[in-house]
Protein backbone atom coordinates (compact mmCIF):
# COMPACT_ATOMS: atom_id res chain seq x y z
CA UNK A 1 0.00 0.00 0.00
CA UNK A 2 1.14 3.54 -0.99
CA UNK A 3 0.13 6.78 0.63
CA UNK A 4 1.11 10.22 -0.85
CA UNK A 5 -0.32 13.80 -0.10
CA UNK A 6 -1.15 16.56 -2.73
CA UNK A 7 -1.65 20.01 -1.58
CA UNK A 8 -4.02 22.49 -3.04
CA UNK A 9 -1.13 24.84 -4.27
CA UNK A 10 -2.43 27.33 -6.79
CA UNK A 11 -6.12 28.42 -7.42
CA UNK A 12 -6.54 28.84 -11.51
CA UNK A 13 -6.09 32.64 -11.32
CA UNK A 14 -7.30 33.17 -8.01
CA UNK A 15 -11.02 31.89 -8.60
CA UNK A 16 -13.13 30.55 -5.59
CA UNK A 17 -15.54 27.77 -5.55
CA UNK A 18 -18.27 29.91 -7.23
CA UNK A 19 -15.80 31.16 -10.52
CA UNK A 20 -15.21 27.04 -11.07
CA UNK A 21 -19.14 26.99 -11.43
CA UNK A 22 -19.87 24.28 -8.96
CA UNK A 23 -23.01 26.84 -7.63
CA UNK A 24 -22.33 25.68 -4.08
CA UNK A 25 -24.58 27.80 -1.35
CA UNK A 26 -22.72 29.23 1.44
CA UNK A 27 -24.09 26.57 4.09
CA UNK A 28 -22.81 23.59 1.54
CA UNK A 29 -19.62 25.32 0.77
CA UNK A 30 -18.93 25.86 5.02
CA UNK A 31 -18.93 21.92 5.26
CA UNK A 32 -16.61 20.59 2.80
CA UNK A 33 -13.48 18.49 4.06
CA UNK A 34 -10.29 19.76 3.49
CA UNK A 35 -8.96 16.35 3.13
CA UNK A 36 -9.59 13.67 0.55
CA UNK A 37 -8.79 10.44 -1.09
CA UNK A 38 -7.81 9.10 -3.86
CA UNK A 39 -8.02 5.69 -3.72
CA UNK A 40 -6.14 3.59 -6.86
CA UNK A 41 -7.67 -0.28 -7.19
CA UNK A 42 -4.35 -1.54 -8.40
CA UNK A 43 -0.47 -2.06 -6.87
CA UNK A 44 1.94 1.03 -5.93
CA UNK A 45 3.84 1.56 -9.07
CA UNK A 46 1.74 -0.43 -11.51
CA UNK A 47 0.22 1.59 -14.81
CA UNK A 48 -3.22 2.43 -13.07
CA UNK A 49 -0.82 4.04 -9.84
CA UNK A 50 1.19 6.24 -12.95
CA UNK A 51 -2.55 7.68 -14.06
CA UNK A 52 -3.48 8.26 -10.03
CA UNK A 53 0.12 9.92 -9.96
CA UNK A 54 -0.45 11.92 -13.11
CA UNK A 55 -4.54 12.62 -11.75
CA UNK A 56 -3.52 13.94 -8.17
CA UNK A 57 -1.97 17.26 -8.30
CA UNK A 58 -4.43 18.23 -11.19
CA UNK A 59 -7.85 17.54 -9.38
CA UNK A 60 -6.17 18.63 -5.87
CA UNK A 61 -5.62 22.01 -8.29
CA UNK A 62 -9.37 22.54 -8.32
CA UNK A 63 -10.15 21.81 -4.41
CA UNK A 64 -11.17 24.31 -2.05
CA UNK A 65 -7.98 26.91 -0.39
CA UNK A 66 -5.74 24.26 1.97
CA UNK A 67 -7.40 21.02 0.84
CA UNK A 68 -5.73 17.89 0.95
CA UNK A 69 -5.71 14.73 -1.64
CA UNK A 70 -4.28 11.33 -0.03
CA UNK A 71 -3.20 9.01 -2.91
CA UNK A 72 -3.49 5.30 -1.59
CA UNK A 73 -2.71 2.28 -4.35
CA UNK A 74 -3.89 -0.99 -3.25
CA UNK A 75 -5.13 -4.49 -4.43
CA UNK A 76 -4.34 -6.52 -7.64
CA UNK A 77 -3.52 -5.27 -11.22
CA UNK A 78 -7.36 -6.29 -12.35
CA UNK A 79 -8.37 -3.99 -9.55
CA UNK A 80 -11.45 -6.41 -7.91
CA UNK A 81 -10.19 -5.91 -4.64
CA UNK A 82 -9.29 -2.47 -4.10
CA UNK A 83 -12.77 -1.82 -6.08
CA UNK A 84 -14.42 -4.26 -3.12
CA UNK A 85 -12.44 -2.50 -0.41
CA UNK A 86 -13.87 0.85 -1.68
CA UNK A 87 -17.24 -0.16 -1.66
CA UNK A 88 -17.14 -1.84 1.25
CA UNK A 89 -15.49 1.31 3.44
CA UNK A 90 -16.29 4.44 1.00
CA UNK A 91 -18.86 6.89 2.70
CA UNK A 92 -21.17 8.95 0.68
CA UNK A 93 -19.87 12.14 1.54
CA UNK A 94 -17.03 12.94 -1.09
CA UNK A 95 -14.25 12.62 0.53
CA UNK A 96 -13.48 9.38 -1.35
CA UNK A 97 -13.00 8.49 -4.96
CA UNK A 98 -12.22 5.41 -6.51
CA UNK A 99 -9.57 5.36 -9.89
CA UNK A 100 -10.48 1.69 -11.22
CA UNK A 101 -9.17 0.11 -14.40
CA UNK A 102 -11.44 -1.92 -17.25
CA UNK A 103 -10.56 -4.67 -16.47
CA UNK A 104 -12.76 -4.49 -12.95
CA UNK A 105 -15.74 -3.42 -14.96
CA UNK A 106 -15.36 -6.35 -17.01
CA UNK A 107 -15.01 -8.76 -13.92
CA UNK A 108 -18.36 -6.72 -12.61
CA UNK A 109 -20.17 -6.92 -16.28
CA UNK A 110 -19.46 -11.17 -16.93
CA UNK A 111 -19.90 -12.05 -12.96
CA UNK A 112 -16.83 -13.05 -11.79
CA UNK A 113 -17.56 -14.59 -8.25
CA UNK A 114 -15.13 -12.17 -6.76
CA UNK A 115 -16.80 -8.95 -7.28
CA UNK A 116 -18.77 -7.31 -4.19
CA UNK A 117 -19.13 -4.15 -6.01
CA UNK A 118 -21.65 -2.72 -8.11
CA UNK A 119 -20.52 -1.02 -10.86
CA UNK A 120 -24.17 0.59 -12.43
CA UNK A 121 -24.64 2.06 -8.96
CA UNK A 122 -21.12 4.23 -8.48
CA UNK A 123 -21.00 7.94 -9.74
CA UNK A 124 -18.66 8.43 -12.86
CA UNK A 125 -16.51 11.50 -12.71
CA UNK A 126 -14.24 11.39 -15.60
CA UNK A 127 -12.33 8.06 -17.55
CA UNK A 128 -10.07 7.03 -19.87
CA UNK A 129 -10.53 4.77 -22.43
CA UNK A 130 -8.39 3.08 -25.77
CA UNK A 131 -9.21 2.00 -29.39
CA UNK A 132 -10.44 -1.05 -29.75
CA UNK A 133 -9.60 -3.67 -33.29
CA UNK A 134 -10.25 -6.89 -34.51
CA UNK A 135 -7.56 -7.29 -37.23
CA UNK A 136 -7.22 -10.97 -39.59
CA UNK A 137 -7.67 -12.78 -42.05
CA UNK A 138 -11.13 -13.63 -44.00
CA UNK A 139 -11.74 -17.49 -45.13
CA UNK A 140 -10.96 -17.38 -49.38
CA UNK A 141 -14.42 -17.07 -50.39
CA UNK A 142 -14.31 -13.42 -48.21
CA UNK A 143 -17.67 -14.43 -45.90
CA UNK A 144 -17.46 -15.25 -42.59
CA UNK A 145 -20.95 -17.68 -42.43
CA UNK A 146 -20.40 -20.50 -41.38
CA UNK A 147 -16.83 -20.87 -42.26
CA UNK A 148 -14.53 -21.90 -39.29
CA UNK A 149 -12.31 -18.94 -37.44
CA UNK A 150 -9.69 -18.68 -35.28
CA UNK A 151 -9.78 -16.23 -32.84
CA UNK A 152 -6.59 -15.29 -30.48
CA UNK A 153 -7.90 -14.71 -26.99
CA UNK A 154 -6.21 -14.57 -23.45
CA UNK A 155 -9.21 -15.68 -21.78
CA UNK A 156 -12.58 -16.32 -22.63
CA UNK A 157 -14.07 -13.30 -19.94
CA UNK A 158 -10.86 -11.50 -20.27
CA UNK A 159 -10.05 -8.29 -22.64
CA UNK A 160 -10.37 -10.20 -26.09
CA UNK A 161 -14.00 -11.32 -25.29
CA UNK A 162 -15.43 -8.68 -27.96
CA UNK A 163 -13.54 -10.52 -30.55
CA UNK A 164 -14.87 -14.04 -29.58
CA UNK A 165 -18.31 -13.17 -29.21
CA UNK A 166 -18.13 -10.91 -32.56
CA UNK A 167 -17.17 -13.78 -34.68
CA UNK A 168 -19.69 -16.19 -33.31
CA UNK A 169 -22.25 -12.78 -34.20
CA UNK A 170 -20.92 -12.74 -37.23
CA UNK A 171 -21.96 -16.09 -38.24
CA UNK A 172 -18.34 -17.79 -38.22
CA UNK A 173 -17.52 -21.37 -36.78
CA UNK A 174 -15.68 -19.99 -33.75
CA UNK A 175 -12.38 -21.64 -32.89
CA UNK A 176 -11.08 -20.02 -29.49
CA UNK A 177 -6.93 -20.19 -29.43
CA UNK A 178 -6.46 -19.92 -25.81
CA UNK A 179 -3.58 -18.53 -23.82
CA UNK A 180 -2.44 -15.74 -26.54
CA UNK A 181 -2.50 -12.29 -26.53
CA UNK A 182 -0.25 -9.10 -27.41
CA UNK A 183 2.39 -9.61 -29.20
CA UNK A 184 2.53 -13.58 -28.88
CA UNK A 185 -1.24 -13.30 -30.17
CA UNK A 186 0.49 -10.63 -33.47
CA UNK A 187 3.16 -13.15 -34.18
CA UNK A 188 0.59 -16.79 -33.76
CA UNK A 189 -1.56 -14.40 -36.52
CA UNK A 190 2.08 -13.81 -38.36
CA UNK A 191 2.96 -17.49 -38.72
CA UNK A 192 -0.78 -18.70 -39.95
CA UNK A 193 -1.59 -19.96 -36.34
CA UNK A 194 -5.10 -17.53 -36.12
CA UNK A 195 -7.10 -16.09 -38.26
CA UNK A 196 -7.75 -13.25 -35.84
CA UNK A 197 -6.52 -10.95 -33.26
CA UNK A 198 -8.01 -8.23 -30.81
CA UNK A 199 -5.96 -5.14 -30.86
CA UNK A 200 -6.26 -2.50 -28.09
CA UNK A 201 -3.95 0.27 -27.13
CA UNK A 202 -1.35 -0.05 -24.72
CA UNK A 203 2.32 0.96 -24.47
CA UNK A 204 2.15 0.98 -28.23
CA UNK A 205 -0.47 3.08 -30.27
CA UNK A 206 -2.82 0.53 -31.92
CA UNK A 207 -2.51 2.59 -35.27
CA UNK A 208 1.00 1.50 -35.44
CA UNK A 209 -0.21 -1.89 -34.06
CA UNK A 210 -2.52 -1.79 -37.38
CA UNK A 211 0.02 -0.48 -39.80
CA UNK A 212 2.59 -3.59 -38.75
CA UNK A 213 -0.33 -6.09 -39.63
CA UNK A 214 -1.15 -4.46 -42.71
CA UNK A 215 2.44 -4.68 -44.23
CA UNK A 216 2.12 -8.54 -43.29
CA UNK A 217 -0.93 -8.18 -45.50
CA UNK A 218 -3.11 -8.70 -42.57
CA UNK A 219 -5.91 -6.06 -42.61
CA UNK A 220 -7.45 -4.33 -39.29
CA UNK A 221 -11.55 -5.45 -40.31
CA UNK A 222 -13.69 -3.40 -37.91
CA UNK A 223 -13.33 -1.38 -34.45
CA UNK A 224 -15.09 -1.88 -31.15
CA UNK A 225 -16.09 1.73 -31.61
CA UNK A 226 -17.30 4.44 -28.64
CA UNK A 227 -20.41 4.94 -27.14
CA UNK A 228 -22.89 7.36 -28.30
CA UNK A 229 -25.67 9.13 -26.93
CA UNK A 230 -27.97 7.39 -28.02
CA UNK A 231 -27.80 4.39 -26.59
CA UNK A 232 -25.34 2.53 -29.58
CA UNK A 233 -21.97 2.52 -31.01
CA UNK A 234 -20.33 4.94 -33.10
CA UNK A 235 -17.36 4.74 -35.28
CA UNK A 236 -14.45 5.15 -33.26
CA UNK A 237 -13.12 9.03 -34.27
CA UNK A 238 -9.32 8.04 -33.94
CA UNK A 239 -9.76 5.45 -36.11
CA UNK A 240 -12.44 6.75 -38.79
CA UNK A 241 -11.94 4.77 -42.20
CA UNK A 242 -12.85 1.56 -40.20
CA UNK A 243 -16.26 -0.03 -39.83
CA UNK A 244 -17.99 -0.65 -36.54
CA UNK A 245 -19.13 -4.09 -36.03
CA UNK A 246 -22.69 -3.34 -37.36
CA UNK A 247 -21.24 -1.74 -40.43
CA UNK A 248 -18.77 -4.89 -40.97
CA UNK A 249 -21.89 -7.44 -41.10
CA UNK A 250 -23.65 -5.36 -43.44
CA UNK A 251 -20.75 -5.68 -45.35
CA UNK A 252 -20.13 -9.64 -44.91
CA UNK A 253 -23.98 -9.57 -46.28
CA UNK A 254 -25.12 -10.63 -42.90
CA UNK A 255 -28.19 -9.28 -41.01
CA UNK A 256 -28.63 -6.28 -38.70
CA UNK A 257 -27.28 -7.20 -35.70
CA UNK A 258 -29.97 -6.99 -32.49
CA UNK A 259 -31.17 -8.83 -29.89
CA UNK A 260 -29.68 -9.47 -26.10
CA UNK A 261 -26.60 -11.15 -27.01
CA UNK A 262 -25.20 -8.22 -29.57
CA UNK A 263 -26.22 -5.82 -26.47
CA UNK A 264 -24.17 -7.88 -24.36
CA UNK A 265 -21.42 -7.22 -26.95
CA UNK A 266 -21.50 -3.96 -26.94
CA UNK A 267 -21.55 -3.89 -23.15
CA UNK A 268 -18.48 -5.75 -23.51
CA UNK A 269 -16.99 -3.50 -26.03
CA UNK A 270 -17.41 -0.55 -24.25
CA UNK A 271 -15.83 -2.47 -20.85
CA UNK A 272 -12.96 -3.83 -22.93
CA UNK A 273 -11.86 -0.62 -24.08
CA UNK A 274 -12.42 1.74 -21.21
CA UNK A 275 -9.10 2.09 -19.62
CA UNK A 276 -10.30 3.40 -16.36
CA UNK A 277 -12.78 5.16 -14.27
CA UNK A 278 -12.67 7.71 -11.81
CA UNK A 279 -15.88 6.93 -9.57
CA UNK A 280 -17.82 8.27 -6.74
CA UNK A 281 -19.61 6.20 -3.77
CA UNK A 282 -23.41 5.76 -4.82
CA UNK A 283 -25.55 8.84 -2.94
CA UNK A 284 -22.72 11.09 -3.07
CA UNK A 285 -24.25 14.52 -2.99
CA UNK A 286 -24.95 16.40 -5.89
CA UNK A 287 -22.74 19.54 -4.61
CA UNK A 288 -19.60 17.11 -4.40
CA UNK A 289 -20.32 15.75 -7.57
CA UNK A 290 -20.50 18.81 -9.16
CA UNK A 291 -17.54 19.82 -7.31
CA UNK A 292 -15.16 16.40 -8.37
CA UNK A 293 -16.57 16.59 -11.76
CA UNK A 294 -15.34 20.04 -12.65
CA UNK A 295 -12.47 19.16 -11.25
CA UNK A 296 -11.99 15.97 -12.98
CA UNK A 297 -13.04 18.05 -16.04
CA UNK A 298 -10.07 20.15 -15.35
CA UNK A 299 -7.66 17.78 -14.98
CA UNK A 300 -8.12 15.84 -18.53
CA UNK A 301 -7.53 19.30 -20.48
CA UNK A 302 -4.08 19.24 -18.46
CA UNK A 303 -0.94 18.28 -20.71
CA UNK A 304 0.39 15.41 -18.49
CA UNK A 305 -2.58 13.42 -19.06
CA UNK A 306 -3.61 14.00 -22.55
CA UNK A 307 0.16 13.24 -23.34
CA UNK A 308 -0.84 9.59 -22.33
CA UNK A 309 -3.01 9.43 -25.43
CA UNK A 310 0.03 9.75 -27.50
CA UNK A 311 2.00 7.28 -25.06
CA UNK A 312 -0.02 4.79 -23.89
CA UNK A 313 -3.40 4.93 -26.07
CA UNK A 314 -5.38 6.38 -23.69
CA UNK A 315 -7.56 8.87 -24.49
CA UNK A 316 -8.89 11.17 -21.50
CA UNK A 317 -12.98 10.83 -20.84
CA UNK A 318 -14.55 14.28 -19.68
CA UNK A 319 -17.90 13.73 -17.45
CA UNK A 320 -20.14 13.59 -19.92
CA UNK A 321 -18.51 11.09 -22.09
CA UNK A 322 -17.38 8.71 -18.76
CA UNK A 323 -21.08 8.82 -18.08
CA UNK A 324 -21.87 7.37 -21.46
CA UNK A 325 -18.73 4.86 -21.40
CA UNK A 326 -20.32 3.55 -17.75
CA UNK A 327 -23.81 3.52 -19.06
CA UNK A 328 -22.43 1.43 -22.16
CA UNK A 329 -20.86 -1.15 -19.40
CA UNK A 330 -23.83 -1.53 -17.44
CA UNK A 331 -26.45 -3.86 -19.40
CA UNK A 332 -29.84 -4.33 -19.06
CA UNK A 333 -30.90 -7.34 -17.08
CA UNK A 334 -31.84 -9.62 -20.07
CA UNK A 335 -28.43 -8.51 -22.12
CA UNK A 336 -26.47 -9.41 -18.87
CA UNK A 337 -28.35 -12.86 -18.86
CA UNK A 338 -27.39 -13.45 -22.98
CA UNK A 339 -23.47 -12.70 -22.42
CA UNK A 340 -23.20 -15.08 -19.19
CA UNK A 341 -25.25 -17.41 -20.52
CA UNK A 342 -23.23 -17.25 -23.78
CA UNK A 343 -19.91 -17.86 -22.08
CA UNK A 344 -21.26 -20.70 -19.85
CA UNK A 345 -22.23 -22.48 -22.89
CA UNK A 346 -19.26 -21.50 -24.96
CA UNK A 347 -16.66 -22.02 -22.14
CA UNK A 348 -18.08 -23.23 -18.92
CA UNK A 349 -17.69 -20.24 -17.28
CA UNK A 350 -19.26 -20.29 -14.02
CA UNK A 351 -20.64 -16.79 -12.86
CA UNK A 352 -20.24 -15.88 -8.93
C-alpha cells in the first residue's frame, strides 16, 4: 500500500468555488473536508498508480484553499479488490474516490464470483478509455458464415471477449486459441496460427499496431467503436476509415445485428476498451459531484494526461462522455443474462 499527499497549491487565477461553477450555497460550501482520497484499485507503481500519480496534483488544483488529496494504491492489477475494499469502506460524503481500471468493470459486467461491487450504482466523474480492433484474415471465399475462425484470446471473460463473441455474431464457426495475446497473439496471426486478433492500445499506439499487420498483408476489419448518446456505437473518431461491427456485417452480407446477445457485446466492447474510471460512492451529494466533476473536467484538459493518449493509447474521458462509457458497461438485465449465458455455454464459465 502507498500513501502520498497533494496540496491544493495554486487556485486557476485566483477563482473561488463559485468562478469554477460548482453553484455551491454558502451553508454547503462551510462543510466541505479539506482532506480527501484518492483511492487507486491496483499495486503502488503499476500503470493504473502512474494515471493516479499523473490525476492527483491536477484535481487537488481545483479543491477548495488548503485542501488535501491522499493518494493510496492498493489491491491486484485487475483492480477487484481495491474496487471491493472501496465499496465496502467508502462513505457517501465525497471525501473518497475510486480510480479503477477496465478490467474491474469487465469482472463486474461477466460475474466473476469475486466482485462485491456494483458497478451501475457508483458515480462516474471522468475516464479514460483506448481504441479497440479486430484485425485478420477472411476465409478465401471473403464471408465469414459458417466458415470456421480462429480467434486469439487470453481468456474467454478477459479483454479479447469482444472478438470471440463478434465472430460467433458474425456467423463464423468460432475456434477459441487460448492462452495468446499481445504480441505472442500478433506473431501466432504472423505465422498462420489464427485467423484473428483483438488489438487494443497499450504501451504501443494501436494505429501502429494496425500499420505492422497491414504490411504482413493482414488487414485491421472493424473497431469496437465508442459509445454514443444514443444508446449505440459509433465509429471510433481516432480510427475513422474503419467499420464498426454493425457496419462490418452489413458488409459480410449478414443481417442487422440486435437482440440481447449483440447488447451484451457492446456492453463488452465498451468495458474492454475503457481504460479506467474515476468513480464516486453511490448517494454522493450532488454539490460534491458537481464539485469532483469540474475538477476531474479540469484535470483531462491538463498536458500530463492528454500526453498519455500519444504514449499509452489512452484517451482522457470528460464527465459527460465517462457517463456514457459507464452507461455502455452496465447492461440491461436480459443482455447481462445473454453474455453469461453465452460464455457458460461456450466455455463453462461459471458466474459468482
Amino acid at each position: 500500500m502507498h500513501s502520498g499527499i497533494v496540496s491544493r497549491r495554486r487556485l486557476l487565477g485566483g477563482f473561488g468555488l463559485g468562478a469554477l461553477g460548482l453553484a455551491l450555497r454558502p451553508a454547503w460550501a462551510a462543510m466541505v473536508p479539506d482532506r480527501f482520497t484518492l483511492r487507486i484499485a491496483g499495486p503502488e507503481g503499476g500503470w493504473l498508480d502512474r494515471i493516479g500519480r499523473i490525476l492527483a496534483p491536477e484535481l487537488a488544483a481545483a479543491l477548495p484553499p488548503g485542501a488535501q488529496l491522499l493518494r493510496r494504491a492498493d489491491g491486484g492489477r485487475d483492480g477487484v479488490s481495491g474496487s471491493n475494499g472501496f465499496a465496502g469502506t467508502a462513505l457517501p460524503d465525497g471525501r473518497s474516490l475510486l480510480l479503477a481500471p477496465g478490467a474491474a468493470a469487465l469482472a463486474w459486467l461477466v460475474g466473476d464470483g469475486r466482485v462485491n461491487f456494483d458497478l451501475a450504482r457508483l458515480v462516474p466523474v471522468i475516464g479514460g478509455a483506448s481504441s479497440g480492433v479486430v484485425a485478420g484474415r477472411l476465409p478465401p471465399a471473403g464471408a465469414l458464415s459458417g466458415a470456421p475462425w480462429r480467434v486469439a484470446a487470453d481468456a474467454p471473460a478477459g479483454a479479447d471477449l469482444p472478438a470471440l463473441l463478434a465472430a460467433e455474431l458474425l456467423g463464423a464457426r468460432l475456434q477459441p486459441v487460448l492462452g495468446l495475446s499481445g504480441g505472442a497473439a500478433r506473431r501466432a496471426l504472423a505465422a498462420g496460427h489464427v485467423d484473428a486478433v483483438f488489438l487494443r492500445g497499450q504501451r504501443i499506439d494501436v494505429a501502429r499496431q494496425i500499420a505492422v499487420l497491414a504490411a504482413e498483408g493482414v488487414p485491421a476489419l472493424f473497431s469496437l467503436g465508442v459509445p454514443d448518446s444514443a444508446g449505440g456505437l459509433a465509429r471510433d473518431p481516432s480510427l475513422p476509415a474503419l467499420p464498426d461491427l454493425q457496419e462490418f456485417a452489413a458488409r459480410q452480407g449478414g443481417p442487422r445485428l440486435a437482440g440481447p446477445l449483440y447488447a451484451g457485446w457492446r456492453s463488452a466492447a465498451a468495458a474492454s476498451t475503457t481504460r479506467f474510471l474515476l468513480l464516486l460512492p453511490p448517494l454522493t451529494p450532488p454539490p460534491m459531484v458537481a464539485l469532483w466533476r469540474r475538477a476531474g473536467d479540469l484535470a483531462t484538459l491538463a498536458p500530463s494526461l492528454r500526453a498519455q493518449e500519444e504514449t499509452a493509447g489512452i484517451r482522457p474521458l470528460a464527465s459527460p462522455a465517462a457517463d456514457l462509457a459507464l452507461a455502455a458497461i452496465a447492461p440491461s438485465a436480459e443482455a447481462s443474462l445473454a453474455l453469461r449465458g453465452w460464455l457458460a455455454r461456450r466455455f463453462n464459465w461459471q458466474a459468482g
